[in-house]
Protein backbone atom coordinates (compact mmCIF):
# COMPACT_ATOMS: atom_id res chain seq x y z
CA UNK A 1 40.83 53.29 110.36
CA UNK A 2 43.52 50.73 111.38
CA UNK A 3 46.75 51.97 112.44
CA UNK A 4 49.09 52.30 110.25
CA UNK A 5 46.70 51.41 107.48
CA UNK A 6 48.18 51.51 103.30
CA UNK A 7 44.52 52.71 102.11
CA UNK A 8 43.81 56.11 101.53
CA UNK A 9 40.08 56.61 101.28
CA UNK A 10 39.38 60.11 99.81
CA UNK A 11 43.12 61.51 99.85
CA UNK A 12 44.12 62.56 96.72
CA UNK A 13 47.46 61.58 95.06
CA UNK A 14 48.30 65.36 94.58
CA UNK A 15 47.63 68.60 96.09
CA UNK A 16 47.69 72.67 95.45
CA UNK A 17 50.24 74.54 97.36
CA UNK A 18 52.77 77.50 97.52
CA UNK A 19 56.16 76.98 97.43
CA UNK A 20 59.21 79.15 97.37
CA UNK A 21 61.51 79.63 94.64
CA UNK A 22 64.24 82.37 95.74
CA UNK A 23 63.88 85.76 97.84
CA UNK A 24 60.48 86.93 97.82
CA UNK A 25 59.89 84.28 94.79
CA UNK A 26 56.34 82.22 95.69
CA UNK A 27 54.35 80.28 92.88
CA UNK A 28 51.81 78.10 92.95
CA UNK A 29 52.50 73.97 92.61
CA UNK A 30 51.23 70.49 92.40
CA UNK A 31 52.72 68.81 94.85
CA UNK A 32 52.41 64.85 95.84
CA UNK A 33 50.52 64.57 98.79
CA UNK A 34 52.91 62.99 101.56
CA UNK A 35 52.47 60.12 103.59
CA UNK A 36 52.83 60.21 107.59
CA UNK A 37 56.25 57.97 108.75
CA UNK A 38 56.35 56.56 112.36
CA UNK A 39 55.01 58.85 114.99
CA UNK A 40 53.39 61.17 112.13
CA UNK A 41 50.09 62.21 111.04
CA UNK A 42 48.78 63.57 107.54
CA UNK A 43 46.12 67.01 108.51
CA UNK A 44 44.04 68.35 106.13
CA UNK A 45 44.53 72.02 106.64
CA UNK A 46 41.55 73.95 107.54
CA UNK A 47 42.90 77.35 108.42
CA UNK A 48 46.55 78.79 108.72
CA UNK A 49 47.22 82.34 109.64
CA UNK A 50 49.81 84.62 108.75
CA UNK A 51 53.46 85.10 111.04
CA UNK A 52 55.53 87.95 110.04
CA UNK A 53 58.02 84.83 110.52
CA UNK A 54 56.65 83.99 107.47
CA UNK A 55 58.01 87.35 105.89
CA UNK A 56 61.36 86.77 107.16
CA UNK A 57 61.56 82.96 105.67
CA UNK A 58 59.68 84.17 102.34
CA UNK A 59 62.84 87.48 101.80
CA UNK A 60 65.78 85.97 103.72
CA UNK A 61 65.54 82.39 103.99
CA UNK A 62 65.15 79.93 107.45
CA UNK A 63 66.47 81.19 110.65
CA UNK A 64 68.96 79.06 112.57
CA UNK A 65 69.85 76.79 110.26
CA UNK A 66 72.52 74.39 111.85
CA UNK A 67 73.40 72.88 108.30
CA UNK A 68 73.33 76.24 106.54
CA UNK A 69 70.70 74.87 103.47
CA UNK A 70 68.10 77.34 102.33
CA UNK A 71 65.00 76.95 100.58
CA UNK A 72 65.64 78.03 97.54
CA UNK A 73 65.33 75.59 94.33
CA UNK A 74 64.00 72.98 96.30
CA UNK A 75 59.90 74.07 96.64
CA UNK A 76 60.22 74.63 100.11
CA UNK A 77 56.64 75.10 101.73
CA UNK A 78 56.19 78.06 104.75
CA UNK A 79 53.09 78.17 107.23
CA UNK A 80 53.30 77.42 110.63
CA UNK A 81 50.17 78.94 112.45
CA UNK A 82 47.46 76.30 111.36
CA UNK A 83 44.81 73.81 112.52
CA UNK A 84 42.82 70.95 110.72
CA UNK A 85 41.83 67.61 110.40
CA UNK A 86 43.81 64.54 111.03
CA UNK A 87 43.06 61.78 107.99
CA UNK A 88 45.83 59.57 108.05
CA UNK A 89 47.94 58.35 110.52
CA UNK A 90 50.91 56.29 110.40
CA UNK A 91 52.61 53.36 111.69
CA UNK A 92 52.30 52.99 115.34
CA UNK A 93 50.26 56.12 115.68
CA UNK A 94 47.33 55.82 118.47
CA UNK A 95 47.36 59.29 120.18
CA UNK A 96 45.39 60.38 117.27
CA UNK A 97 42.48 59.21 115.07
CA UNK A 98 40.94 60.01 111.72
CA UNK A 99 38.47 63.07 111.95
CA UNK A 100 40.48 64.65 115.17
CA UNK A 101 40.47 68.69 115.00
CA UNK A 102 44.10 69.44 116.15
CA UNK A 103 46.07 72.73 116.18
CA UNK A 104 49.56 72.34 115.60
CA UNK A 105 52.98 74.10 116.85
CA UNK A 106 56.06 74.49 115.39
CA UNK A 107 58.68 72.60 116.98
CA UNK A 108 59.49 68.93 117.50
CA UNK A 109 62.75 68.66 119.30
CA UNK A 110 65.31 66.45 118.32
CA UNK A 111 64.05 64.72 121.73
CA UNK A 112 67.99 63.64 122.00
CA UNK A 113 70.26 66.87 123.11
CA UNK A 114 70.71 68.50 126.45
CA UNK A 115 67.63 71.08 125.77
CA UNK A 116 65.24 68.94 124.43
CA UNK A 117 65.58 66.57 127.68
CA UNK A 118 64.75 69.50 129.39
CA UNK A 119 62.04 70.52 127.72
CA UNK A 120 63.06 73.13 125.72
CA UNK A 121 63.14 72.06 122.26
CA UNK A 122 62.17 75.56 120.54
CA UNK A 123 66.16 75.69 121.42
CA UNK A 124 67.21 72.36 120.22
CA UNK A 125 70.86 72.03 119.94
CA UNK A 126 70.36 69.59 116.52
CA UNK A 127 68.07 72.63 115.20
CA UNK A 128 67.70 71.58 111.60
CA UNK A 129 69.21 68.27 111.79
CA UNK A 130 66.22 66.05 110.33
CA UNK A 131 68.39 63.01 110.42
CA UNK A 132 68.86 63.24 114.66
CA UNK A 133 65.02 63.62 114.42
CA UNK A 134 64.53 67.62 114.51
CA UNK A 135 61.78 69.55 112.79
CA UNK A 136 60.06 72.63 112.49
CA UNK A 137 56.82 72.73 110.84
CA UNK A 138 57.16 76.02 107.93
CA UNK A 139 60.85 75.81 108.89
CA UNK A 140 62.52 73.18 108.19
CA UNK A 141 59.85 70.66 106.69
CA UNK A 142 56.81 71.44 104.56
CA UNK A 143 54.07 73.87 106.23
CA UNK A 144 50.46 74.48 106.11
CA UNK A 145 50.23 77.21 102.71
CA UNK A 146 49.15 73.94 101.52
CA UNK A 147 46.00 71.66 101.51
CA UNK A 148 47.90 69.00 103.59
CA UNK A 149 50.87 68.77 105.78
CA UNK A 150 52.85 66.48 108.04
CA UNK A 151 53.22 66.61 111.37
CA UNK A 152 54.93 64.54 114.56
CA UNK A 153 52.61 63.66 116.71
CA UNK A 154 54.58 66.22 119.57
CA UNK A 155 53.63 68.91 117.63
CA UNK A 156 49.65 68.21 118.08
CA UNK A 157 47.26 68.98 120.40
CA UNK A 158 43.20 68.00 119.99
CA UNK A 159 40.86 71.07 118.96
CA UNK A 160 37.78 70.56 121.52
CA UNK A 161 34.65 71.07 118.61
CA UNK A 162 33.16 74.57 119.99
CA UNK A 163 36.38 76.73 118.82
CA UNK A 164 36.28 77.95 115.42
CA UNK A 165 39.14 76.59 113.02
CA UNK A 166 39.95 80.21 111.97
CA UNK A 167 39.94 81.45 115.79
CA UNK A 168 42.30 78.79 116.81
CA UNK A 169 45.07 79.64 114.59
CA UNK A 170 45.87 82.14 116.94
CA UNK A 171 46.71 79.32 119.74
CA UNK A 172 49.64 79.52 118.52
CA UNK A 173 49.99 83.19 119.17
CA UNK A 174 49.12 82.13 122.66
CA UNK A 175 51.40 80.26 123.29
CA UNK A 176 54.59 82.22 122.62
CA UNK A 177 52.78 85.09 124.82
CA UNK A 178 52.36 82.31 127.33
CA UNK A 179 55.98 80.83 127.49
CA UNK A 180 57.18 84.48 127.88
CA UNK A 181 54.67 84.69 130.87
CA UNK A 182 56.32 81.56 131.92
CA UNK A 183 60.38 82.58 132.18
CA UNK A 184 58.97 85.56 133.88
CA UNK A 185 57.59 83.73 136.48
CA UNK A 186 54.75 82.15 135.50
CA UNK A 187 52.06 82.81 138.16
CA UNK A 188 51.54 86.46 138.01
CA UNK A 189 48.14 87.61 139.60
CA UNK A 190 48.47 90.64 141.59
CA UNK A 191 51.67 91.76 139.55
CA UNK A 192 52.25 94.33 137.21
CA UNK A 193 52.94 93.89 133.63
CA UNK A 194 54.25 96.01 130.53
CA UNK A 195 53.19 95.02 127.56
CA UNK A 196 55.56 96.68 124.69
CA UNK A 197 54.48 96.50 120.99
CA UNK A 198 50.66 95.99 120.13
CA UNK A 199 51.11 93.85 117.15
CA UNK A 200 49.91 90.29 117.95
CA UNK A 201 51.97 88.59 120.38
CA UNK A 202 51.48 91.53 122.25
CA UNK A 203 47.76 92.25 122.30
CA UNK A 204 47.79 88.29 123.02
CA UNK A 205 50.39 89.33 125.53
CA UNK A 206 47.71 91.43 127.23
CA UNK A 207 44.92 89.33 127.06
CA UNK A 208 47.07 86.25 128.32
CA UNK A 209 48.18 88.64 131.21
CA UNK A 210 44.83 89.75 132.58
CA UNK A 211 43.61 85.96 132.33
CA UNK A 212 46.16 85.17 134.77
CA UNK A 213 45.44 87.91 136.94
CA UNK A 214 48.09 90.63 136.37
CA UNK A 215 47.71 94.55 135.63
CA UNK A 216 48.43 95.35 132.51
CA UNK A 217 49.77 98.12 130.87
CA UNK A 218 49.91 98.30 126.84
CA UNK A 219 52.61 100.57 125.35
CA UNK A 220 52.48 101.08 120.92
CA UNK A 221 52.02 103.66 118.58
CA UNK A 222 48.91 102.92 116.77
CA UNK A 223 45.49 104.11 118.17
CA UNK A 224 43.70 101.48 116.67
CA UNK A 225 45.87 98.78 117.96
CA UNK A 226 45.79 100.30 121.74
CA UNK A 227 42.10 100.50 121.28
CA UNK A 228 42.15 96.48 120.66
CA UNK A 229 44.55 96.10 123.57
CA UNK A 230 41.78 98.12 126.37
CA UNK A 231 39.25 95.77 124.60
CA UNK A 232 41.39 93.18 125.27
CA UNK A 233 41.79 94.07 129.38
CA UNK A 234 44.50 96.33 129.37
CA UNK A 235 44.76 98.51 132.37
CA UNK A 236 46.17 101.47 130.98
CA UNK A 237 47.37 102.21 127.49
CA UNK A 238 50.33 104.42 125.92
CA UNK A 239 50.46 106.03 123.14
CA UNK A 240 54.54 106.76 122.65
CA UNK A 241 54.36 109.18 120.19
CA UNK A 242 52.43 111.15 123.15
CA UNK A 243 53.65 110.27 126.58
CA UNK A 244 57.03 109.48 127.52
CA UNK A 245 56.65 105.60 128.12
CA UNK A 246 58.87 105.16 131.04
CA UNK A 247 57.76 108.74 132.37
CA UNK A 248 53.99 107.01 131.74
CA UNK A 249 55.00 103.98 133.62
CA UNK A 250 56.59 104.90 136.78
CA UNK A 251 53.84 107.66 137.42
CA UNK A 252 50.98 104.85 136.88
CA UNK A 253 53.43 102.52 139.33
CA UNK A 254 54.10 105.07 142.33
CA UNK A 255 57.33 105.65 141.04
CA UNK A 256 58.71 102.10 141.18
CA UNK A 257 58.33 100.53 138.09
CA UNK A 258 56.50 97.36 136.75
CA UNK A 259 57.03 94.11 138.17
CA UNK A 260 57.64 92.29 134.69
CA UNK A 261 57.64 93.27 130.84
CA UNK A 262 56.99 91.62 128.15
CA UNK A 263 58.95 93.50 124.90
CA UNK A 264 57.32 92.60 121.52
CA UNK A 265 57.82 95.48 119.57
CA UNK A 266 61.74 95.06 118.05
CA UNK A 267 62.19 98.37 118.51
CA UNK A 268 65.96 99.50 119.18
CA UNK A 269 65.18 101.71 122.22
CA UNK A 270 62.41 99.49 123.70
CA UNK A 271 64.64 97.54 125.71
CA UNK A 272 66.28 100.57 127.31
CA UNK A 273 63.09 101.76 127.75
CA UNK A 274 61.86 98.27 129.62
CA UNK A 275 64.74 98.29 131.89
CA UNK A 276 63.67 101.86 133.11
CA UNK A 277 60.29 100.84 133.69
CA UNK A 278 61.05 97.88 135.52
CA UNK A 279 60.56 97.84 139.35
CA UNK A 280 64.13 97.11 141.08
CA UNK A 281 64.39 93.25 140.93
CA UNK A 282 62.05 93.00 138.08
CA UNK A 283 62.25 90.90 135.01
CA UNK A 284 62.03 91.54 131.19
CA UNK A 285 61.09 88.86 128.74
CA UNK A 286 62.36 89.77 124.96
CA UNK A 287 59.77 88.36 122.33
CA UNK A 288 61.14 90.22 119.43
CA UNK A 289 64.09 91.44 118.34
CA UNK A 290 65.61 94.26 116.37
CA UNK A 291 67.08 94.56 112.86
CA UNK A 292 70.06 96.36 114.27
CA UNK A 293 72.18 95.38 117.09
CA UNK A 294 70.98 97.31 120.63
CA UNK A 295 72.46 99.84 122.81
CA UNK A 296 71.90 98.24 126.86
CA UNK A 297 72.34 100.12 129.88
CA UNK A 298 73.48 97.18 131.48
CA UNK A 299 75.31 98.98 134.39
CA UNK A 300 71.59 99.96 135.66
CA UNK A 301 70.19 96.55 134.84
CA UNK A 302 72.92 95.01 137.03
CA UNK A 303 72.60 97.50 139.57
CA UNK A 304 68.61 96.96 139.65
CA UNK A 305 68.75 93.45 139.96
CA UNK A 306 66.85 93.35 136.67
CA UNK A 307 66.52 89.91 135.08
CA UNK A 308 66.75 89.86 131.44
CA UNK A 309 65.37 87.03 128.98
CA UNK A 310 64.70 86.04 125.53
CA UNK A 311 62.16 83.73 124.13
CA UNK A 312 62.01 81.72 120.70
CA UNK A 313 58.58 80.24 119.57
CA UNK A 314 56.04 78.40 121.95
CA UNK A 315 57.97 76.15 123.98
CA UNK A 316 57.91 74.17 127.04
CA UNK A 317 54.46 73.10 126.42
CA UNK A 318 52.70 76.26 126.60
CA UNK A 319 50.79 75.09 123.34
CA UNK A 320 48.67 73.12 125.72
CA UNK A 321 47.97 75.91 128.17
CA UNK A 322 46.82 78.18 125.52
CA UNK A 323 44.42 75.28 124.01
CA UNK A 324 43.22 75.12 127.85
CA UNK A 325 42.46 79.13 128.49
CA UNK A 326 40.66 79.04 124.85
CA UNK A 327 38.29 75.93 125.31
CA UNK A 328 37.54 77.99 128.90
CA UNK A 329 36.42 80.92 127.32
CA UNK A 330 39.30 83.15 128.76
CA UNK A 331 41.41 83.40 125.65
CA UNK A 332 39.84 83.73 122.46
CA UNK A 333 41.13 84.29 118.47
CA UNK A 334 38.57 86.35 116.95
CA UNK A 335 39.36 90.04 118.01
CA UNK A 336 42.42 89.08 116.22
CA UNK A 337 41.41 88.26 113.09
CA UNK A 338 40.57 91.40 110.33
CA UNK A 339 41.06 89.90 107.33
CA UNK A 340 40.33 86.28 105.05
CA UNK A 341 41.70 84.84 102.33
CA UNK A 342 40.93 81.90 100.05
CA UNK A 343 44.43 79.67 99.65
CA UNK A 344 44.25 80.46 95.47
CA UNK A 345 44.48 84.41 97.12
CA UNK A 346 47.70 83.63 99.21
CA UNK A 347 49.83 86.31 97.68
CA UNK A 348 46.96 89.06 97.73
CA UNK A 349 46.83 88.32 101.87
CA UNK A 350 50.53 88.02 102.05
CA UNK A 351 50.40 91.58 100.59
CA UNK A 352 47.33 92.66 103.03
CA UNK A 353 49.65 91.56 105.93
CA UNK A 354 52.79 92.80 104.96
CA UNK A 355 51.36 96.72 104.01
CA UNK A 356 48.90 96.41 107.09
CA UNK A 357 46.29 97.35 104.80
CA UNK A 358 42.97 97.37 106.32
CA UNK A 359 44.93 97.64 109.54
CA UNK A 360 45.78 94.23 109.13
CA UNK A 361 46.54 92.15 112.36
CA UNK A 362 46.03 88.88 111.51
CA UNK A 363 45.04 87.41 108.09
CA UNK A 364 43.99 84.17 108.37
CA UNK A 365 44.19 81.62 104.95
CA UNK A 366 41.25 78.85 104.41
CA UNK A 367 40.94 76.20 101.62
């Protein structure tokens, strides 16, 4: 298909989606199907899985908004861990062709402020700012709970054909677990790692460690979920409501403490707890966050030499390195997923999610 090209072989004029309405307030819509601008593709969404992001857009509205709009009233469509089909591409567009299998991330940086020109545009200083070129796919422009979405060509990345569409929503997953890996350090064979919080970007945490080499230790409350994580690799699991954690930790450590921690629970204590389990000099990467403002016991962090930093989204290209570890067979979606839903059944696995029932983890939407 030329680039560019004004025909639109087999693309409908309209498509089914889910759009929001107010607080908690999703219905079902016809929408027009869009058409891909400069630098932009059209997908045809074969699989998008369920962020408790999502949750947190579909009660309280977007996070970070610069311009301080919400969705409300204006059929704003969430979704933002998905893969499918590129089948139009617009003008000037020849990264991509018709029929590519992509998997897509969330952000595409203004590509104009002071973080984006150095590379982190999960952080972009014109967050929200569509005009100076920002967007965030779910976010701030239409997502994937959808039959077809948009997307900026930075935001893609080319599906090799032997991984499952449903398996690689959780790329995404992957890649937030992977930029945390990366502030810590990056290269971490032969290191120690606490993992905090068994809920997916944790387990992915753990499986993303022990593909790079480190020893991992899973902390969480949920049997089930710690039973996922030792499938996963984890060294040594904790079950909170049992052991101490940072009692757990330092005796599994020789008394010193882990080298590095990744927190993605959002508990209030857990980064108190992290800083006490962390080996002097250590450093803690913050992938969630709590509901309430935190107590810190920064006089021992300081006098630790304990690094302390938080993450948002997938950034710094880490997208790519997850794609890489799952097309070699050392990452991989499907101990992920538990449940699937049909996109007519979005609010039914929107519910599933939200309750955990089934001991949901990750609940993956098709066409």
């Amino acid at each position: 298909m030329p680039v560019g090209s004004a025909v639109r072989p087999n693309i409908p004029e309209t498509m089914k989606a889910w759009a929001l309405f107010g607080p908690g307030d999703l219905r079902p819509v016809v929408k027009k199907v869009p058409r891909p601008g400069p630098a932009e593709v059209l997908v045809k969404i074969e699989a998008v899985a369920i962020c408790g992001t999502d949750l947190e857009i579909l009660y309280n509205g977007l996070p970070a908004m610069i311009e301080g709009e919400l969705p409300w009233g204006r059929e704003h469509v969430i979704g933002h861990e998905y893969v499918g089909t590129v089948v139009e591409v617009g003008p000037t567009v020849d990264e991509f062709q018709v029929g590519d299998r992509v998997v897509a991330e969330i952000h595409a940086g203004c590509g104009r402020c002071e973080r984006c020109r150095h590379g982190m545009y999960t952080s972009c200083l014109n967050y929200s700012y569509k005009a100076k070129g920002h967007r965030a796919n779910g976010f701030t422009t239409d997502g994937a709970f959808a039959e077809y979405a948009v997307n900026h060509i930075n935001t893609l990345y080319k599906l090799p054909d032997h991984i499952p569409f449903d398996e690689a929503t959780l790329i995404v997953t992957a890649g937030t677990a992977l930029y945390g890996i990366d502030v810590l350090g990056g290269f971490i064979a032969g290191q120690t790692m606490l993992v905090t919080g068994p809920g997916p970007i944790g387990l992915m945490a753990v499986a993303c460690g022990k593909a790079l080499g480190a020893e991992v230790i899973l902390t969480g409350t949920r049997e089930s979920r710690l039973a996922l994580g030792r499938e996963l690799g984890a060294d040594h699991v904790i079950n909170v409501r049992e052991r101490d954690p940072v009692e757990a930790v330092r005796e599994i450590t020789g008394g010193l403490g882990v080298d590095l921690v990744m927190e993605c629970s959002g508990a209030p204590n857990a980064v108190n707890e992290a800083l006490h389990a962390t080996k002097r000099g250590g450093r803690i990467c913050l992938a969630a966050f709590s509901k309430e403002p935190v107590q810190l016991d920064a006089a021992y962090m300081v006098r630790n030499n304990i690094y302390m930093y938080g993450i948002r989204g997938e950034g710094n290209g880490a997208v790519r390195k997850a794609v890489a570890l799952f097309a070699q067979g050392k990452l991989s979606g499907k101990p992920f997923i538990t449940h699937r839903f049909k996109l007519d059944e979005l609010p039914k696995a929107i519910e599933t999610f939200e309750k955990r029932i089934g001991d949901a983890i990750k609940v993956v939407v098709t066409p």
